[in-house]
PDB file of N, CA and C in Angstrom:
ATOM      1  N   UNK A   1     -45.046   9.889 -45.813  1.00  0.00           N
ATOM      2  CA  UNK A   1     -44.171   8.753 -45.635  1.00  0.00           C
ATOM      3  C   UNK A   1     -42.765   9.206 -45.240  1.00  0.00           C
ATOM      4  N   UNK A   2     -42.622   9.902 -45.880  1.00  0.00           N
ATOM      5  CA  UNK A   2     -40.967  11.076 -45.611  1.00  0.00           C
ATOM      6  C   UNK A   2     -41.260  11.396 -44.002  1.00  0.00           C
ATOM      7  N   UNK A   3     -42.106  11.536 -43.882  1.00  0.00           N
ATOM      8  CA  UNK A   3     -41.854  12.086 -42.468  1.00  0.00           C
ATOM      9  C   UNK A   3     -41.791  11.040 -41.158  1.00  0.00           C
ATOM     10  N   UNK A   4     -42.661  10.501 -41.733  1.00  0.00           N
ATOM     11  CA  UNK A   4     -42.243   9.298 -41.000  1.00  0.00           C
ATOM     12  C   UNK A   4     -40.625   8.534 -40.407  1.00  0.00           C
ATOM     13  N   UNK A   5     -40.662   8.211 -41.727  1.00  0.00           N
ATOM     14  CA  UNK A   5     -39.290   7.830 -41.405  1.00  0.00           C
ATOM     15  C   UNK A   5     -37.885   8.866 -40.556  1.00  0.00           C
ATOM     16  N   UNK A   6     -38.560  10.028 -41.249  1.00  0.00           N
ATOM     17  CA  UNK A   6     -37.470  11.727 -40.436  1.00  0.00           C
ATOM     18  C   UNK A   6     -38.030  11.179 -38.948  1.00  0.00           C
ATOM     19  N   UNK A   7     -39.422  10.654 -38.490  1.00  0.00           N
ATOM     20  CA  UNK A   7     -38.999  10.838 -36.942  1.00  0.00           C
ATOM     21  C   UNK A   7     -38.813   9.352 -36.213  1.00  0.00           C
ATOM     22  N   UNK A   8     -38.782   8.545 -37.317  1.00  0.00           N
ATOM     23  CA  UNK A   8     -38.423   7.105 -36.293  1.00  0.00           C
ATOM     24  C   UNK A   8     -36.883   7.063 -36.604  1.00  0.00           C
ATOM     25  N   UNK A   9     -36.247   7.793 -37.696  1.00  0.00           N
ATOM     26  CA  UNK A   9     -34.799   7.624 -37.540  1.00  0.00           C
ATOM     27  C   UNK A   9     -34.322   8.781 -36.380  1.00  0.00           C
ATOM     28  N   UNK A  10     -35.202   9.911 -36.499  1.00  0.00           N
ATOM     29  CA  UNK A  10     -34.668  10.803 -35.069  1.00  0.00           C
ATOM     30  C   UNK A  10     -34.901   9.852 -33.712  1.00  0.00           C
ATOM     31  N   UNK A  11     -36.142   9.196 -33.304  1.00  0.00           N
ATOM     32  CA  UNK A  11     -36.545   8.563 -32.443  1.00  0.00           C
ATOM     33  C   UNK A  11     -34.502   7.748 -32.094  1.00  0.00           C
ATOM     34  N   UNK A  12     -34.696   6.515 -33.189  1.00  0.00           N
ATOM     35  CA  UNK A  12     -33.643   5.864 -32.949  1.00  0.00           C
ATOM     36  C   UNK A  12     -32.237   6.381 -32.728  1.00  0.00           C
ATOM     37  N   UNK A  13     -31.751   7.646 -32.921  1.00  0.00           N
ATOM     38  CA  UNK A  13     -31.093   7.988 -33.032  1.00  0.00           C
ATOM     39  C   UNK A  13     -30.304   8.512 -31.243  1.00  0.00           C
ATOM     40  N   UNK A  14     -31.783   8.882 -30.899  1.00  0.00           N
ATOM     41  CA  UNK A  14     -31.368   9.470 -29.357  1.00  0.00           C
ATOM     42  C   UNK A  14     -31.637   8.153 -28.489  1.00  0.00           C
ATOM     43  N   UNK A  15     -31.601   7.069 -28.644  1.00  0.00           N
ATOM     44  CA  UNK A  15     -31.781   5.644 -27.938  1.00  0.00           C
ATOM     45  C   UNK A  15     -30.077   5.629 -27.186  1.00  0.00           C
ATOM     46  N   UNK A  16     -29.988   5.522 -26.266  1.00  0.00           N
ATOM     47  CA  UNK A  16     -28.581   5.533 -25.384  1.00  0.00           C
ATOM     48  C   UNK A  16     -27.642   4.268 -26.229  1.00  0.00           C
ATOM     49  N   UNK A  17     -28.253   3.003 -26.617  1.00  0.00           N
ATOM     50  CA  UNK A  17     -27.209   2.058 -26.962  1.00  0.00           C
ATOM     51  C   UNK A  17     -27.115   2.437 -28.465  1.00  0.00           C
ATOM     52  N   UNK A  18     -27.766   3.458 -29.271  1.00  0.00           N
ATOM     53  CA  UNK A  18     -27.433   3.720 -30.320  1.00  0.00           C
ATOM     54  C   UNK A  18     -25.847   4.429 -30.560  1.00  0.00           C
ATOM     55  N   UNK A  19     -25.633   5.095 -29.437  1.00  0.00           N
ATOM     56  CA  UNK A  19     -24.029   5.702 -29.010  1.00  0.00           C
ATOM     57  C   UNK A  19     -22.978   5.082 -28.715  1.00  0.00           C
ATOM     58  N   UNK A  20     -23.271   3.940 -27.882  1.00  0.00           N
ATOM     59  CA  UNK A  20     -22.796   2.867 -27.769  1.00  0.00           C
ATOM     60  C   UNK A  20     -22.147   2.453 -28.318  1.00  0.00           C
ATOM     61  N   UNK A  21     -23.394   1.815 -29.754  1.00  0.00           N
ATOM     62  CA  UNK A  21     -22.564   1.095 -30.915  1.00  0.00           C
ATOM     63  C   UNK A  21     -22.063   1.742 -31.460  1.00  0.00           C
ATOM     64  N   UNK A  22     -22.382   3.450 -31.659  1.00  0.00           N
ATOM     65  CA  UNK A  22     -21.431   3.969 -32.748  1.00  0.00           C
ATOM     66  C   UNK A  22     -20.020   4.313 -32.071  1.00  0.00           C
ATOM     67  N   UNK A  23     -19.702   4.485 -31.189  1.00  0.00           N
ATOM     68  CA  UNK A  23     -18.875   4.679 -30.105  1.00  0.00           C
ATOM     69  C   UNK A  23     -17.872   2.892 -30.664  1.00  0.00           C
ATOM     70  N   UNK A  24     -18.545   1.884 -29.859  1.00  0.00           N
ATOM     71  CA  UNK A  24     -17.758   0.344 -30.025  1.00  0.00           C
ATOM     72  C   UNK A  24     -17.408   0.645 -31.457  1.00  0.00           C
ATOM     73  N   UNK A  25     -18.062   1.132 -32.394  1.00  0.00           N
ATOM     74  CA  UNK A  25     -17.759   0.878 -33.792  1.00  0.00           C
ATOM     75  C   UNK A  25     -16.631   1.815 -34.295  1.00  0.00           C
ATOM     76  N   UNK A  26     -16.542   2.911 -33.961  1.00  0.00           N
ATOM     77  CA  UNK A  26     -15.725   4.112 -34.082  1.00  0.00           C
ATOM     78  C   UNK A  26     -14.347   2.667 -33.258  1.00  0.00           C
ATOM     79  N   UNK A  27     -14.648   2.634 -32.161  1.00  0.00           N
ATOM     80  CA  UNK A  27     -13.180   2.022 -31.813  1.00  0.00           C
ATOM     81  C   UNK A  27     -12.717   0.554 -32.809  1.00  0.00           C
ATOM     82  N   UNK A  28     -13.278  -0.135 -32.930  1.00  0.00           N
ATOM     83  CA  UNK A  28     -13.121  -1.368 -33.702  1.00  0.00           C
ATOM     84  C   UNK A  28     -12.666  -0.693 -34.816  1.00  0.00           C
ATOM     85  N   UNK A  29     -13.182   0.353 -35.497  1.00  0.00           N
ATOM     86  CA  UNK A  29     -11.884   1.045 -36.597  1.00  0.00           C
ATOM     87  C   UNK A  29     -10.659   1.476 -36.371  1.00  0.00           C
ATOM     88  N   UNK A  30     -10.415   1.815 -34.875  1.00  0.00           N
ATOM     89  CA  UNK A  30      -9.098   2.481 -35.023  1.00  0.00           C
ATOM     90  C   UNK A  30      -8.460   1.369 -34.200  1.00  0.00           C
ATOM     91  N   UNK A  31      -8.602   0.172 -33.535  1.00  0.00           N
ATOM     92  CA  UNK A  31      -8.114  -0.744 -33.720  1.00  0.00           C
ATOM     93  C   UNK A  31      -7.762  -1.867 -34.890  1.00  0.00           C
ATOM     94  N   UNK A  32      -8.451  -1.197 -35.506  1.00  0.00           N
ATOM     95  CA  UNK A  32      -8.023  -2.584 -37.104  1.00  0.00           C
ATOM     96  C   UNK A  32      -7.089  -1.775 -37.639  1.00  0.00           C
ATOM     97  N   UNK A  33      -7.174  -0.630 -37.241  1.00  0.00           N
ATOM     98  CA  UNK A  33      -5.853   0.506 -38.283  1.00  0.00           C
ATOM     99  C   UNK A  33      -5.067   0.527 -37.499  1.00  0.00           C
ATOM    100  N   UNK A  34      -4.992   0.398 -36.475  1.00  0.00           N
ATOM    101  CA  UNK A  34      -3.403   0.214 -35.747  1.00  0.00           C
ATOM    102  C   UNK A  34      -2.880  -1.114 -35.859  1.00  0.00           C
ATOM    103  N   UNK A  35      -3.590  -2.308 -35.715  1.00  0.00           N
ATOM    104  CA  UNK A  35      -3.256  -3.603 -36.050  1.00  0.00           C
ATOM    105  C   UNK A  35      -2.604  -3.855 -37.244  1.00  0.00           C
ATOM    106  N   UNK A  36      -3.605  -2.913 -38.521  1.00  0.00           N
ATOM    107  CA  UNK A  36      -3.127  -2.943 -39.877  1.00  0.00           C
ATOM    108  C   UNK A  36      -1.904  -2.553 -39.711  1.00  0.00           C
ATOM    109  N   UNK A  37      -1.299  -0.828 -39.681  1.00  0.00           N
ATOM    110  CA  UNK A  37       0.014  -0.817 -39.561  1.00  0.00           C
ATOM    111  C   UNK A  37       0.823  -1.298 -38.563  1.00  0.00           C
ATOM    112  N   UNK A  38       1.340  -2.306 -37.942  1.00  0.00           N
ATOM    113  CA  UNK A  38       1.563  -3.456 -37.343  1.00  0.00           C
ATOM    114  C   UNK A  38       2.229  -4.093 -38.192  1.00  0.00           C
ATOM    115  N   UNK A  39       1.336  -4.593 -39.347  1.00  0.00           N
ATOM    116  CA  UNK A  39       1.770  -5.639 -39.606  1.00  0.00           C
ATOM    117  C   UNK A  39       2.991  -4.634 -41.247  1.00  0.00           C
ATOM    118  N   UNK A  40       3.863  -5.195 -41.982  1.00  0.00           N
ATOM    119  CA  UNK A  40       4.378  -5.133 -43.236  1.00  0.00           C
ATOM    120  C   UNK A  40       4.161  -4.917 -44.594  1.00  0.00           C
ATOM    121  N   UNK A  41       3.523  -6.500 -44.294  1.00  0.00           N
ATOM    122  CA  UNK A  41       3.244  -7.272 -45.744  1.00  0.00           C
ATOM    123  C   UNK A  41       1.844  -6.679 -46.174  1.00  0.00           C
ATOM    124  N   UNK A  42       0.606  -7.448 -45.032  1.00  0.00           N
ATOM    125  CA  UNK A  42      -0.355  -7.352 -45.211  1.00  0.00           C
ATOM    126  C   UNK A  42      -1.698  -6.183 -44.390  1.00  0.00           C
ATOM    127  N   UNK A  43      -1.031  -5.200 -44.828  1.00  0.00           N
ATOM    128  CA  UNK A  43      -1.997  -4.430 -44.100  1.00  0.00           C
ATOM    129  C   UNK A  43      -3.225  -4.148 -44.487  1.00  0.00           C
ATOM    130  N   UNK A  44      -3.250  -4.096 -45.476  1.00  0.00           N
ATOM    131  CA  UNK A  44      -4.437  -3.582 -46.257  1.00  0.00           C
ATOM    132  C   UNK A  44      -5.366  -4.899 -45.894  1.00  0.00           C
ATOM    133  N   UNK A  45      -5.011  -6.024 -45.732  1.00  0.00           N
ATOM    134  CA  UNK A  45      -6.004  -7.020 -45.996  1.00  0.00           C
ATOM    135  C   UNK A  45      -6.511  -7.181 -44.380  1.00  0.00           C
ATOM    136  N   UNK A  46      -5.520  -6.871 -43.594  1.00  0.00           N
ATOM    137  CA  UNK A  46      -5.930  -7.121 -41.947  1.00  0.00           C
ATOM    138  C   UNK A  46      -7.190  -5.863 -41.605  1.00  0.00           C
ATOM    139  N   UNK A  47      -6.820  -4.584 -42.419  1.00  0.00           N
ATOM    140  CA  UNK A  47      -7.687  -3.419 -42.340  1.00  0.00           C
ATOM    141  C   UNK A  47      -9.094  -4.033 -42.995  1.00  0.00           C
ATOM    142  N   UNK A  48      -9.358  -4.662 -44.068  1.00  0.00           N
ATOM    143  CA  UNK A  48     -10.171  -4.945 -44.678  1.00  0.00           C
ATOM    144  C   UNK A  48     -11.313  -5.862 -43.771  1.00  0.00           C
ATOM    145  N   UNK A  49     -10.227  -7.296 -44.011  1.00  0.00           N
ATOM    146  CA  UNK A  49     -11.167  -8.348 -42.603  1.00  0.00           C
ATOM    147  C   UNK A  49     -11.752  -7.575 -41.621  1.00  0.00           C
ATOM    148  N   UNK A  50     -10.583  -7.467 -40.286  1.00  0.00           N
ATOM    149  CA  UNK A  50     -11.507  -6.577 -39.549  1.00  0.00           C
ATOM    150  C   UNK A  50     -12.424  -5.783 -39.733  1.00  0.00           C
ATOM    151  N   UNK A  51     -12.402  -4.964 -40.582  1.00  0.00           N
ATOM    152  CA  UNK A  51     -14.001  -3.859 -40.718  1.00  0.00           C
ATOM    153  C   UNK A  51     -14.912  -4.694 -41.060  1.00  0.00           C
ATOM    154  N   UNK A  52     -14.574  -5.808 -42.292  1.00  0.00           N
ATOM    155  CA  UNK A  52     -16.338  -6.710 -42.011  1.00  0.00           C
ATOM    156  C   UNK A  52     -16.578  -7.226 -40.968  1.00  0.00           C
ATOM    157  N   UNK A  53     -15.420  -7.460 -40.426  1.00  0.00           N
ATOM    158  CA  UNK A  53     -16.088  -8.643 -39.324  1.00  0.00           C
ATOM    159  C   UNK A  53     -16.668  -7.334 -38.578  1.00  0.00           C
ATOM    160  N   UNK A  54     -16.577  -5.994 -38.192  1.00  0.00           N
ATOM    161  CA  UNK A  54     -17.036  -4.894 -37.410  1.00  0.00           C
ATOM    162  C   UNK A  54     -18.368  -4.723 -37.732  1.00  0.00           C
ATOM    163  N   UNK A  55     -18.125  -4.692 -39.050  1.00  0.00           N
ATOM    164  CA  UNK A  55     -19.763  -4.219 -39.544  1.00  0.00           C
ATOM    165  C   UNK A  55     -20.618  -4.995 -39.310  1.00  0.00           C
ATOM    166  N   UNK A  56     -19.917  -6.273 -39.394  1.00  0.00           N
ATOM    167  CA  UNK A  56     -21.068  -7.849 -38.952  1.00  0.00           C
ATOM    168  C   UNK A  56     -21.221  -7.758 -37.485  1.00  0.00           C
ATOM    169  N   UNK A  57     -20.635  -7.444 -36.940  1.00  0.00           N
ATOM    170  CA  UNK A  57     -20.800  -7.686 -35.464  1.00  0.00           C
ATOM    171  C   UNK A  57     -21.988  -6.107 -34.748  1.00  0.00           C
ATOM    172  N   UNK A  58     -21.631  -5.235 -35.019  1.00  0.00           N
ATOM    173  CA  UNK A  58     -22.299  -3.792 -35.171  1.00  0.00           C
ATOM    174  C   UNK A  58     -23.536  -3.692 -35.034  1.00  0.00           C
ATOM    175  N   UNK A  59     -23.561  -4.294 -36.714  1.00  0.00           N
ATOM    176  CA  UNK A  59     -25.252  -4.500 -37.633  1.00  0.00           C
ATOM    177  C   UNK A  59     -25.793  -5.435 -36.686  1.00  0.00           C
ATOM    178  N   UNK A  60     -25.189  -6.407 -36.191  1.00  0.00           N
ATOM    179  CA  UNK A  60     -25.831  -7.669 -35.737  1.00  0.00           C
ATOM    180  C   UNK A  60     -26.456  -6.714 -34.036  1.00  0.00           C
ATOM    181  N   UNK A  61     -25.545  -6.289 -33.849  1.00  0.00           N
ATOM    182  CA  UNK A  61     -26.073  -5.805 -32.247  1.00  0.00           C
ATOM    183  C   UNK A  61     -26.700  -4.784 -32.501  1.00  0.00           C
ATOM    184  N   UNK A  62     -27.141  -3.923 -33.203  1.00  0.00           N
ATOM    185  CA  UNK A  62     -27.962  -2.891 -33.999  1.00  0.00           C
ATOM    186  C   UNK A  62     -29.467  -3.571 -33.931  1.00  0.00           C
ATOM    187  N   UNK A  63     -29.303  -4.913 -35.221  1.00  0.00           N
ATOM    188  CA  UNK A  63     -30.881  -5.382 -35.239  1.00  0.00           C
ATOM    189  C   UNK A  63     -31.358  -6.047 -33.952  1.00  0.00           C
ATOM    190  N   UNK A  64     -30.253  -6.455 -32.810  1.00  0.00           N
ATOM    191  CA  UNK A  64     -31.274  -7.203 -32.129  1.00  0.00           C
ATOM    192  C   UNK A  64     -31.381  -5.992 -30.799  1.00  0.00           C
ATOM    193  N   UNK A  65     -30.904  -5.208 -30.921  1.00  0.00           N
ATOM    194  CA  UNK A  65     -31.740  -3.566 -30.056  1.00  0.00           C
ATOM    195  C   UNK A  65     -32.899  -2.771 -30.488  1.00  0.00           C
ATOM    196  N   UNK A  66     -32.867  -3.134 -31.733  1.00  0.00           N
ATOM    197  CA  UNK A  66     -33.821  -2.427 -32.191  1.00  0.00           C
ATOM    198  C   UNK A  66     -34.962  -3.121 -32.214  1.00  0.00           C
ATOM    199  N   UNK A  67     -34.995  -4.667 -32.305  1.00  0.00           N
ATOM    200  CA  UNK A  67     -36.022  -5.849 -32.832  1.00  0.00           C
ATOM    201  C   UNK A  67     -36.080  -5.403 -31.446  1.00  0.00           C
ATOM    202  N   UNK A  68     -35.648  -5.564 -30.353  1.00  0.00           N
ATOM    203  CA  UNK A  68     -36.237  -6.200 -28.791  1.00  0.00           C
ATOM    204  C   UNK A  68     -37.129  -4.466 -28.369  1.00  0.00           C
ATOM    205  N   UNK A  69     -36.358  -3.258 -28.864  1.00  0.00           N
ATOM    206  CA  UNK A  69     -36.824  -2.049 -28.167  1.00  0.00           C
ATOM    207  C   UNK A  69     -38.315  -1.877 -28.842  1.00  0.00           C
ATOM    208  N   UNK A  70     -38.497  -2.428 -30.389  1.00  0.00           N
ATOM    209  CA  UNK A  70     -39.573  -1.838 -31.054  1.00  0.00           C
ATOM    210  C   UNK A  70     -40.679  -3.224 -30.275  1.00  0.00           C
ATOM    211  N   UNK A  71     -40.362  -4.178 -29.868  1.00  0.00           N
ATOM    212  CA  UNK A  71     -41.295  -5.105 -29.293  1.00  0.00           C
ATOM    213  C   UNK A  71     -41.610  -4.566 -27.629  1.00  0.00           C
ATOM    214  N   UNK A  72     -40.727  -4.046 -27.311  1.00  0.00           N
ATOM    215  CA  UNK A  72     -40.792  -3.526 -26.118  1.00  0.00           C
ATOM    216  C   UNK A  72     -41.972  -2.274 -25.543  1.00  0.00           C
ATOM    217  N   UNK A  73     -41.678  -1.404 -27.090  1.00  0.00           N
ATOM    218  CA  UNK A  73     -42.595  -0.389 -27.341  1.00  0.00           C
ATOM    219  C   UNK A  73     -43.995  -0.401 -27.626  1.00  0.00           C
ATOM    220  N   UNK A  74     -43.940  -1.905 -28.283  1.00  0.00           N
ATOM    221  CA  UNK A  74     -45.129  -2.454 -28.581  1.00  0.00           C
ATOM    222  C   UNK A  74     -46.496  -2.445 -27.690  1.00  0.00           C
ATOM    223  N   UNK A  75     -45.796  -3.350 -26.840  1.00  0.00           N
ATOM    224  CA  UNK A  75     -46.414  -3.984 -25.686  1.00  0.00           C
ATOM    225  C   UNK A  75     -46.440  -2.993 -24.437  1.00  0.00           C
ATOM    226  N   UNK A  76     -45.881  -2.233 -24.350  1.00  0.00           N
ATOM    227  CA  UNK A  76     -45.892  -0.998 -23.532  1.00  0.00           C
ATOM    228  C   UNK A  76     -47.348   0.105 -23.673  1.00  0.00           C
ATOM    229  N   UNK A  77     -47.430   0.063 -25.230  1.00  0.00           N
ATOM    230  CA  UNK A  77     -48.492   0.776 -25.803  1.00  0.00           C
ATOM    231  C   UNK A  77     -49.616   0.052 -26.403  1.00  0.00           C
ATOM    232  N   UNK A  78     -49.684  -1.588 -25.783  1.00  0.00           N
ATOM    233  CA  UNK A  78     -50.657  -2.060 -25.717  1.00  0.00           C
ATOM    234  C   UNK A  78     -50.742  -2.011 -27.352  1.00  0.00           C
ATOM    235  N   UNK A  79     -50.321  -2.075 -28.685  1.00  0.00           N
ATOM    236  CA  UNK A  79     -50.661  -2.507 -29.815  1.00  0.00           C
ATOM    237  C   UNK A  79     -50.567  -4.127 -30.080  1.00  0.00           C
ATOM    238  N   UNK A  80     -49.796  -4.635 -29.327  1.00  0.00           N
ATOM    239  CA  UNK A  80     -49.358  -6.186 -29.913  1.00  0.00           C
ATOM    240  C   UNK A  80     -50.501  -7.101 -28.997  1.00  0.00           C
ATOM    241  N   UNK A  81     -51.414  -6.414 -27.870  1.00  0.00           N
ATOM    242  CA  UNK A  81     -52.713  -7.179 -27.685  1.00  0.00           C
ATOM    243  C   UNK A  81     -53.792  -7.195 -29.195  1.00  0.00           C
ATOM    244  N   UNK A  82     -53.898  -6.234 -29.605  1.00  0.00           N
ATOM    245  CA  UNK A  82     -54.547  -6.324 -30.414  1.00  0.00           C
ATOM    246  C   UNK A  82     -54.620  -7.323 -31.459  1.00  0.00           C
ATOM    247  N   UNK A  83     -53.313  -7.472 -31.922  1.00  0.00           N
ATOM    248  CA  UNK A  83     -53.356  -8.229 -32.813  1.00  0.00           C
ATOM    249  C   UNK A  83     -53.084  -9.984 -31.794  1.00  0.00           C
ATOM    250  N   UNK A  84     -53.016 -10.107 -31.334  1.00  0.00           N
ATOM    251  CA  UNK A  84     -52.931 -10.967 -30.072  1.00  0.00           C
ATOM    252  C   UNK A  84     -54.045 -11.893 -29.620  1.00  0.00           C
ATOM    253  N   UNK A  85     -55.269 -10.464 -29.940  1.00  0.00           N
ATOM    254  CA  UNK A  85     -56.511 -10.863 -29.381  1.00  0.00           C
ATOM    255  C   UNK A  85     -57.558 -11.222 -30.396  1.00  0.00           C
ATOM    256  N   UNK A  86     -56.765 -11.006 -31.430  1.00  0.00           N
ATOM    257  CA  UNK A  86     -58.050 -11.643 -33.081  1.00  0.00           C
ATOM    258  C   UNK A  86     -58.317 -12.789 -33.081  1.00  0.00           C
ATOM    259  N   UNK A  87     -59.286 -13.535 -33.197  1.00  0.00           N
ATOM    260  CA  UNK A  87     -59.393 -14.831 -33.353  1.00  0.00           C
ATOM    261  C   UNK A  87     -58.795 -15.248 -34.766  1.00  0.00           C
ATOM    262  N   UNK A  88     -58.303 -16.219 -34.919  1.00  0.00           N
ATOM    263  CA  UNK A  88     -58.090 -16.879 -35.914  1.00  0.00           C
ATOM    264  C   UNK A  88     -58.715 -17.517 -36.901  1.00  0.00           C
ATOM    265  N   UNK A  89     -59.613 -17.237 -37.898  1.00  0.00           N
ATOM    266  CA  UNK A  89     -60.172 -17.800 -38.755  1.00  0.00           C
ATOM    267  C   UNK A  89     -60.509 -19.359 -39.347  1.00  0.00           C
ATOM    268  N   UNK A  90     -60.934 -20.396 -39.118  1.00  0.00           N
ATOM    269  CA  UNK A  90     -61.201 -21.572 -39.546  1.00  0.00           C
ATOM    270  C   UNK A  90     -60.675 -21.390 -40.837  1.00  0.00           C
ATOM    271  N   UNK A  91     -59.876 -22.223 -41.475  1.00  0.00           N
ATOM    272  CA  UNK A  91     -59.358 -22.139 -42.934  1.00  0.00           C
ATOM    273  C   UNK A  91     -60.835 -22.850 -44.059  1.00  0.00           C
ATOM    274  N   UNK A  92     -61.519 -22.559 -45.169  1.00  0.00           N
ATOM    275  CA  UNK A  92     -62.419 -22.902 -45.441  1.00  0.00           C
ATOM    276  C   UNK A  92     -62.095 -23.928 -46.186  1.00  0.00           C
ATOM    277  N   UNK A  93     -63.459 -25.495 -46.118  1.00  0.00           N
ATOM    278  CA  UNK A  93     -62.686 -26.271 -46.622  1.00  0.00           C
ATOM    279  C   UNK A  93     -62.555 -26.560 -48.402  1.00  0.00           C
ATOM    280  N   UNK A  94     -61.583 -27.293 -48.990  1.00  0.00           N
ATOM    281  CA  UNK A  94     -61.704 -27.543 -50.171  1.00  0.00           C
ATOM    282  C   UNK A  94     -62.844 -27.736 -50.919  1.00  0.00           C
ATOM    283  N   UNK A  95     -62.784 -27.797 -52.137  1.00  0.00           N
ATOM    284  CA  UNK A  95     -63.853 -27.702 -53.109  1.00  0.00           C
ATOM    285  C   UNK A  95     -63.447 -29.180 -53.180  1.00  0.00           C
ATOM    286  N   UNK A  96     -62.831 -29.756 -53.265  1.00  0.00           N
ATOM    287  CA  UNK A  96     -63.007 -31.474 -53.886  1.00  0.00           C
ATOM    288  C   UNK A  96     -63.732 -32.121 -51.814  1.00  0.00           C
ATOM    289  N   UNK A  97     -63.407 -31.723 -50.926  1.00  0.00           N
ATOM    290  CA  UNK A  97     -63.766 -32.004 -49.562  1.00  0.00           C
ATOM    291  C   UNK A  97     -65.682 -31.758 -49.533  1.00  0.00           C
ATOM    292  N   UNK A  98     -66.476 -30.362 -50.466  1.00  0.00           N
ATOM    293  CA  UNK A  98     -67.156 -30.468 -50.337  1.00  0.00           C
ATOM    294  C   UNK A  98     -68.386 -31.514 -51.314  1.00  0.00           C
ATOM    295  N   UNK A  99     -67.692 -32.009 -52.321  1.00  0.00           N
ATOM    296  CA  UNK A  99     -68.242 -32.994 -53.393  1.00  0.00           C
ATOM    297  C   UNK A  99     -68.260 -34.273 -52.785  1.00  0.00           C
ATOM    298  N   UNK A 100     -67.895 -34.337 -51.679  1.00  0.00           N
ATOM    299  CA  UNK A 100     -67.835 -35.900 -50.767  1.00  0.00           C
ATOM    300  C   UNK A 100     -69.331 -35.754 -50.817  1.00  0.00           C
TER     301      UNK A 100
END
């Protein structure tokens, strides 16, 4: 199981928009820290906001590269016919449906 995960996090790791984001994300920090000292009063709190809103925005473009690449991979390698191509089971009917 360990290993697994050692090669789908290596896998993800060498993905080109994985650099990207860490790259956009690296900058969205050193823009909230220059903004922060900017301001006087409230720096600490302008440093703060911004990084969630970074991390929210990041994470968010993170899961939907990864959701679209691992569907991408899917269907490339022909696994998502499979499950595609199962028939669907008739649901069996109730026990009070068969006492009619």
């Amino acid at each position: 199981m360990k290993s697994l995960i050692l090669v789908n996090t290596r896998e993800w790791l060498r993905l080109k928009f994985m650099h990207v984001v860490f790259f956009l994300t690296f900058v969205y920090v050193i823009i909230s820290y220059l903004m922060g000292s900017a301001s006087f009063v409230i720096s600490q709190r302008i440093v703060y906001d911004l990084g969630l809103a970074g991390l929210e925005i990041s994470t968010f473009i993170v899961a939907a590269f990864f959701s679209t690449h691992a569907l991408f991979k899917d269907v490339d390698r022909k696994t998502v016919q499979v499950i595609l191509s199962r028939p669907i089971p008739r649901c069996r009917p109730c026990n009070r449906d068969r006492r009619r």
